[in-house]
Protein backbone atom coordinates (compact mmCIF):
# COMPACT_ATOMS: atom_id res chain seq x y z
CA UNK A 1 0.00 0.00 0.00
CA UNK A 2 2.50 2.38 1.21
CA UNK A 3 4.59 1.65 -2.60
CA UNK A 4 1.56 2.42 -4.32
CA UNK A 5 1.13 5.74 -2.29
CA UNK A 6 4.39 6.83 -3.24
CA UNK A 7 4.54 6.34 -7.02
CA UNK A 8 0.62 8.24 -6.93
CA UNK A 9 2.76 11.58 -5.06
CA UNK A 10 5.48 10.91 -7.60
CA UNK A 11 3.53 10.77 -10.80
CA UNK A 12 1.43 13.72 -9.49
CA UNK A 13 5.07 15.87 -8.91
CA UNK A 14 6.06 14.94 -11.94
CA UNK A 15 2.37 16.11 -13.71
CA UNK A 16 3.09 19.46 -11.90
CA UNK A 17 6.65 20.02 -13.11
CA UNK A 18 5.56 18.99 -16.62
CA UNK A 19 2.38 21.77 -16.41
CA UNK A 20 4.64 24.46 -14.83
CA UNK A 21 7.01 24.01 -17.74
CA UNK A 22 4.16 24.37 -20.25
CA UNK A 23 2.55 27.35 -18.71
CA UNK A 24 6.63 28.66 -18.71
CA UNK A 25 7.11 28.66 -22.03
CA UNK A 26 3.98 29.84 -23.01
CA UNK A 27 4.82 32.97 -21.15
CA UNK A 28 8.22 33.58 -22.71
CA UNK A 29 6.80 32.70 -26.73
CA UNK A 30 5.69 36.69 -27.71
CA UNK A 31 4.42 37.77 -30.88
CA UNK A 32 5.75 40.57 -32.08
CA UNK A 33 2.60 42.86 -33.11
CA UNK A 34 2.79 45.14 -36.75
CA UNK A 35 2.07 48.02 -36.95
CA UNK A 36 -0.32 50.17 -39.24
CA UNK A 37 1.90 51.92 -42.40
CA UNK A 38 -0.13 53.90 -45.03
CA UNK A 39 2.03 54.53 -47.98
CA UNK A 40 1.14 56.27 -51.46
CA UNK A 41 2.28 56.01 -55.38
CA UNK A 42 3.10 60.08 -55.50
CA UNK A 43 5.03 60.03 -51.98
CA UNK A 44 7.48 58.95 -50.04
CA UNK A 45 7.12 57.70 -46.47
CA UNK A 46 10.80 58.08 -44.60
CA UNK A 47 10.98 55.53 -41.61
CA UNK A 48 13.76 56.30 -39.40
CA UNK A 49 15.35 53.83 -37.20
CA UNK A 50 17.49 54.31 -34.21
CA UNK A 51 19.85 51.69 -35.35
CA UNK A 52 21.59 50.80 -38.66
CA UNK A 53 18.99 48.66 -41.36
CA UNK A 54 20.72 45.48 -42.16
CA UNK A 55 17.59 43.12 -43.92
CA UNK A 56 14.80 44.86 -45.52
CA UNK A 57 11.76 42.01 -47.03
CA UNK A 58 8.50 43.06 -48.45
CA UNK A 59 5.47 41.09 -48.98
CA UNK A 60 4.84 41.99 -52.29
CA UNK A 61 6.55 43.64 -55.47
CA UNK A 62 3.69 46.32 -55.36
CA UNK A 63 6.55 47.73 -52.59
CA UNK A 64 8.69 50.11 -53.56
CA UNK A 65 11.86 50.22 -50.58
CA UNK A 66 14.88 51.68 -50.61
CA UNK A 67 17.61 52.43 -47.50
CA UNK A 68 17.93 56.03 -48.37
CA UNK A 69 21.47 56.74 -50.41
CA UNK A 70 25.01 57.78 -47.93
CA UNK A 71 22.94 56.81 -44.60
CA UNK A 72 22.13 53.46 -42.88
CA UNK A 73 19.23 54.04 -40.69
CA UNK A 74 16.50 55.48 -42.89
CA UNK A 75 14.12 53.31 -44.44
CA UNK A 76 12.34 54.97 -47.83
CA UNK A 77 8.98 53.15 -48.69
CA UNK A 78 6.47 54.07 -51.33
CA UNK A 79 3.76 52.53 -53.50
CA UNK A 80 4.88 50.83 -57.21
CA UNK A 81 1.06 50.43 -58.23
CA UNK A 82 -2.02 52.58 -57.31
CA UNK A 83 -4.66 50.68 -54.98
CA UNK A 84 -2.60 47.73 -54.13
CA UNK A 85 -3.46 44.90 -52.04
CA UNK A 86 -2.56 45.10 -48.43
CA UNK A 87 1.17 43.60 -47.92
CA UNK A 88 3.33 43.49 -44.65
CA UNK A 89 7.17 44.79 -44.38
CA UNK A 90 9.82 43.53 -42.08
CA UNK A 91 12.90 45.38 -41.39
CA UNK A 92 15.79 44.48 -39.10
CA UNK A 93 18.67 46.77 -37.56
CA UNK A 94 22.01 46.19 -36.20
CA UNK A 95 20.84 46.23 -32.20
CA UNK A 96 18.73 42.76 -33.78
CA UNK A 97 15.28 44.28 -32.98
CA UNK A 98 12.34 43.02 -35.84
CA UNK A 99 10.19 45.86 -36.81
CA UNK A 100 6.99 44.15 -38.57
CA UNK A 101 4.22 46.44 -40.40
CA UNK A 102 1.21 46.06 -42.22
CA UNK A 103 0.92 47.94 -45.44
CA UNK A 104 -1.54 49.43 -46.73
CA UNK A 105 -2.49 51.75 -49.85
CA UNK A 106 -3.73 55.51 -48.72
CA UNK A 107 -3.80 58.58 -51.25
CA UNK A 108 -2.97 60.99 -48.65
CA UNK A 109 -1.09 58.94 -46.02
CA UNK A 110 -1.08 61.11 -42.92
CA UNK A 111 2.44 60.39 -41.52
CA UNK A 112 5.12 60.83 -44.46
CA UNK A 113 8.20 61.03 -41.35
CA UNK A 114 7.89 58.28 -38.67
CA UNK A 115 10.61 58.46 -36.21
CA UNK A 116 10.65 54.50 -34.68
CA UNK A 117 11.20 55.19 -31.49
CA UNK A 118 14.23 53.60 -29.12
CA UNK A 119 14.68 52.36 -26.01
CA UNK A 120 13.98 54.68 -22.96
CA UNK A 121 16.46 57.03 -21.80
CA UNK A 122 18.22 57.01 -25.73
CA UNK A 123 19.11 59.81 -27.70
CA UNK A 124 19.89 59.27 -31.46
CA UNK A 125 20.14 62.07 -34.29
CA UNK A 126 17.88 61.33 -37.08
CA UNK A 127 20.54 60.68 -39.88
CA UNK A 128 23.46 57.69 -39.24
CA UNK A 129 25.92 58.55 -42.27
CA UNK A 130 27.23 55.45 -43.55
CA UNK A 131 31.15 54.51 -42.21
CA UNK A 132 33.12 54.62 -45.06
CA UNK A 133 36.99 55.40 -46.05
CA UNK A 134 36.53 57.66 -48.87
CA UNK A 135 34.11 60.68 -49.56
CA UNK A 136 31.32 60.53 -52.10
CA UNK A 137 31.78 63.80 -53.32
CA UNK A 138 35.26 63.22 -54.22
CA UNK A 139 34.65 60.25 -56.18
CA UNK A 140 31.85 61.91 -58.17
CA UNK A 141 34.46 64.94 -59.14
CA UNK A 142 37.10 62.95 -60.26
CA UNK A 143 34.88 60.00 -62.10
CA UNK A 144 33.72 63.49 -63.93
CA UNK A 145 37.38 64.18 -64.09
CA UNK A 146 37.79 60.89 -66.06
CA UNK A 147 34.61 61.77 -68.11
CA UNK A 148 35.83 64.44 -69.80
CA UNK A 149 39.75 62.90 -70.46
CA UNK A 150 40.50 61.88 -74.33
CA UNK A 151 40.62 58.20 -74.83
CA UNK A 152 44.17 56.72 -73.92
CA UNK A 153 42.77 52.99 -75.43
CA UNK A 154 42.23 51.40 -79.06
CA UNK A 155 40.14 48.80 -80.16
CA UNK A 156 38.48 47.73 -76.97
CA UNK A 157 35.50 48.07 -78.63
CA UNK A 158 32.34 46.24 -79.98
CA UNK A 159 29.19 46.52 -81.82
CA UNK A 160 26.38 44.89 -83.08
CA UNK A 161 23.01 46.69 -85.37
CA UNK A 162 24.69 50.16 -84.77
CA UNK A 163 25.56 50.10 -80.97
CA UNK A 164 28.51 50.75 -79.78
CA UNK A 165 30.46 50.40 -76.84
CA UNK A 166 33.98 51.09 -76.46
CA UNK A 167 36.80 51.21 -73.78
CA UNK A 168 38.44 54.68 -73.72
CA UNK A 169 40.40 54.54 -70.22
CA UNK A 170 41.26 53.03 -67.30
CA UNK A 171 42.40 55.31 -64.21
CA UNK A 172 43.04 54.50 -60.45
CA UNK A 173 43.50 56.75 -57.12
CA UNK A 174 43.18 56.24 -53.88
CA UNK A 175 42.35 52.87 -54.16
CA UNK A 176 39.18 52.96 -56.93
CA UNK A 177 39.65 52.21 -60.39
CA UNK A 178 37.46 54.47 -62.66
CA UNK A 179 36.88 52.70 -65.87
CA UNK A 180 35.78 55.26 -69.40
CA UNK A 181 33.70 53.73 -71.61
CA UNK A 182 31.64 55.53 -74.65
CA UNK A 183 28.52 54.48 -75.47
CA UNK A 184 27.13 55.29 -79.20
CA UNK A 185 23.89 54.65 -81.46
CA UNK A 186 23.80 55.01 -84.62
CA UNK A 187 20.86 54.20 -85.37
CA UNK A 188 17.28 56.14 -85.26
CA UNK A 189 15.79 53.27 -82.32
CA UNK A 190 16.54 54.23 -78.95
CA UNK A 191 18.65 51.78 -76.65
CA UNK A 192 17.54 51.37 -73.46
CA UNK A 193 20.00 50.06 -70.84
CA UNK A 194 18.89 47.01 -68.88
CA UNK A 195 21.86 45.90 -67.01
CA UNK A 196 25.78 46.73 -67.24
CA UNK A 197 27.48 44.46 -65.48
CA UNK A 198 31.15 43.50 -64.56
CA UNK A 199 32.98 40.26 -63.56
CA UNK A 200 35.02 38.21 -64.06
CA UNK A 201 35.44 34.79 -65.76
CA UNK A 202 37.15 31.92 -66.60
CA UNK A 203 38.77 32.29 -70.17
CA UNK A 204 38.72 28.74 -71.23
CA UNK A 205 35.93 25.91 -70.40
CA UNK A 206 36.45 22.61 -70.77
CA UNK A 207 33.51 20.56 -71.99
CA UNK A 208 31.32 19.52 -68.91
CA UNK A 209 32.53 22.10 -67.05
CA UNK A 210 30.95 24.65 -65.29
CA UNK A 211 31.92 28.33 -65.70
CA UNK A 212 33.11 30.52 -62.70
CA UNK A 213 32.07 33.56 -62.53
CA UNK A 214 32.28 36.75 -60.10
CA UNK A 215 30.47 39.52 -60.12
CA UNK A 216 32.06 43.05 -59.09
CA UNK A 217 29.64 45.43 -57.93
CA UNK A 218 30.65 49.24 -58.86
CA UNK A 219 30.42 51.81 -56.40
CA UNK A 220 29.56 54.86 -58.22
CA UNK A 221 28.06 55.55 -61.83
CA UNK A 222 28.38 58.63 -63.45
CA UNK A 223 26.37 59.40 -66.80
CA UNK A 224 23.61 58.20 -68.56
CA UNK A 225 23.31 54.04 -67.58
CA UNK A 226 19.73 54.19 -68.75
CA UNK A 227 19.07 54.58 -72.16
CA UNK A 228 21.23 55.76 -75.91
CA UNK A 229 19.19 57.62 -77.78
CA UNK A 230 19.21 57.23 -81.41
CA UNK A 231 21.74 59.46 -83.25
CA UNK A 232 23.81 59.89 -80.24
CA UNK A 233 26.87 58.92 -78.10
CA UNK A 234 27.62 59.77 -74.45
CA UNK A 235 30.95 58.63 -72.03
CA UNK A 236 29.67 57.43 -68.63
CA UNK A 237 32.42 56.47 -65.84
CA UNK A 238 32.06 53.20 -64.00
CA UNK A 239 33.99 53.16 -60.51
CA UNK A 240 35.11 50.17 -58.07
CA UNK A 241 37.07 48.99 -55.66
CA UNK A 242 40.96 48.25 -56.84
CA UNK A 243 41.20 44.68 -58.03
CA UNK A 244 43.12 42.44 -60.50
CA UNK A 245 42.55 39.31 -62.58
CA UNK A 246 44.06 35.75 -61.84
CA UNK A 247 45.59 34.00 -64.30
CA UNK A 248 43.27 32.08 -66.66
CA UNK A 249 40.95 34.66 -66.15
CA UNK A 250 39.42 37.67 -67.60
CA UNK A 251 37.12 41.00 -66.82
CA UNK A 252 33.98 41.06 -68.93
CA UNK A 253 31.94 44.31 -69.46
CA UNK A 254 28.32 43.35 -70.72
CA UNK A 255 26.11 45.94 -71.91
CA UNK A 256 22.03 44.21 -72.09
CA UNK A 257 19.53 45.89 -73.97
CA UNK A 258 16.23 45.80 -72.13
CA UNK A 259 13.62 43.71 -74.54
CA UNK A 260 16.34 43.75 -77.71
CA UNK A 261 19.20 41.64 -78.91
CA UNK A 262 21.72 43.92 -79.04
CA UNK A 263 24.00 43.08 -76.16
CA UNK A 264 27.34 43.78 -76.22
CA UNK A 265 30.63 42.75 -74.38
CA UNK A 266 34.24 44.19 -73.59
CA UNK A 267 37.11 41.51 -72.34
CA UNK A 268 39.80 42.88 -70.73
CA UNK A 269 43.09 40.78 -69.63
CA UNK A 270 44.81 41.73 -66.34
CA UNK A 271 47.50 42.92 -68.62
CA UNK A 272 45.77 46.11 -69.49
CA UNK A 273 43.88 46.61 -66.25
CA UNK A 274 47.47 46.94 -64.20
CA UNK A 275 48.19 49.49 -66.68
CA UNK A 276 45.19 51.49 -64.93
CA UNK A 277 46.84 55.69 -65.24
CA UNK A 278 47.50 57.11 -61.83
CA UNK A 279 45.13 60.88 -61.50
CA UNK A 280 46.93 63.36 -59.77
């Protein structure tokens, strides 16, 4: 009698613990409640977060978002389509707080500057100017510096149904490499520019084999990237970060045409690229 007594106490302790567990984590699971955004098609909503943004998703591609350009902590949101469907946003910053809204359309959304608020007792200014070793400005005068230089290369050029592209210069300082490149049309059917892209690839592929590829992301564009118009040519100035090319390798420029054919390509060996003129 006295055995069966004590495995009844023991199962009910046990029963207990289990239920006092349960009832634990219950309490520590939170949901994380979104809040309310209006946004518009004709204006921008600026959401400004005490900490840096480092992952951005949207619900739907009816979103327009965008961390606003030379800060970190400034969210800009606006409407691609007129009368969308309501979508949701999530944003996370550096401290690794989750901001979750609800998104809806509004013509005349009545906030257009929400300040998210942080912790008690913390003052932040409402622009966090992105860290970085060079200044913007500086870039921008000298890649217009470049711009305006007479071509120093020959025949690193193609072309295809009257567009051309060709390779006028390559110039480095301070660690960026600004590359020149001309764009013309000769024709009377405007080009317009879907992607120019840069990276670098293998330059032989054996059968079977896969390809490697990497793409280098520029920094800065200067010029017209979006569209040739007929009966015209224009020099833009592409800038990034100072590289070169292993062997067996190669940097390929591609110029896509949005809904066209006519997409042209630059290679350039490392032999060239380490020839990159110095700007005083």
């Amino acid at each position: 009698m006295k055995k069966i007594s004590v495995a009844w106490i023991t199962g009910i302790i046990l029963l207990t613990g289990a239920f006092a567990n349960a009832q634990t984590n219950q309490k520590t699971s939170e949901t994380i409640q979104p809040q309310l955004l209006d946004v518009t098609f004709t204006k921008t909503v600026n959401l400004i977060f005490p900490y840096a943004i480092k992952s951005v998703d949207k619900g739907s591609k009816d979103l327009l978002v965008q961390v606003a350009k030379g800060v970190e902590n400034i969210l800009q949101v606006k409407a691609a389509v007129q009368g969308f469907m309501e979508t949701n946003l999530t944003v996370i910053t550096a401290d690794g707080k989750l901001y979750s809204y609800v998104v809806g359309y509004n013509e005349r959304p009545s906030k257009l500057n929400i300040k998210v608020d942080p912790a008690p007792g913390i003052h932040t200014t409402d622009a966090k100017f992105s860290i970085t070793g060079d200044n913007e400005a500086s870039i921008q005068d000298i890649a217009e510096q470049v711009a305006l230089k007479k071509p120093v290369l020959k025949k690193i050029h193609d072309s295809k149904f009257d567009i051309a592209m060709q390779l006028d210069g390559i110039y480095i300082r301070d660690h960026k490499l600004y590359f020149q490149i001309n764009l013309s049309n000769s024709s009377n059917i405007g080009y317009d520019i879907d992607q120019l892209r840069f990276y670098i690839r293998d330059a032989k592929k054996a059968k079977r084999t896969a390809s490697q590829e990497t793409e280098l992301q520029p920094e800065q564009l200067t010029g017209n990237a979006q569209i040739i118009r007929g009966q015209s040519q224009q020099t833009i100035v592409v800038t990034l970060p100072k590289f070169t090319i292993p062997d067996q390798k190669f940097l390929a420029i591609q110029l896509m045409e949005s809904k066209g054919g006519r997409h042209l390509e630059l290679d350039i060996k490392n032999k060239l690229l380490v020839k990159a003129k110095a700007i005083n």
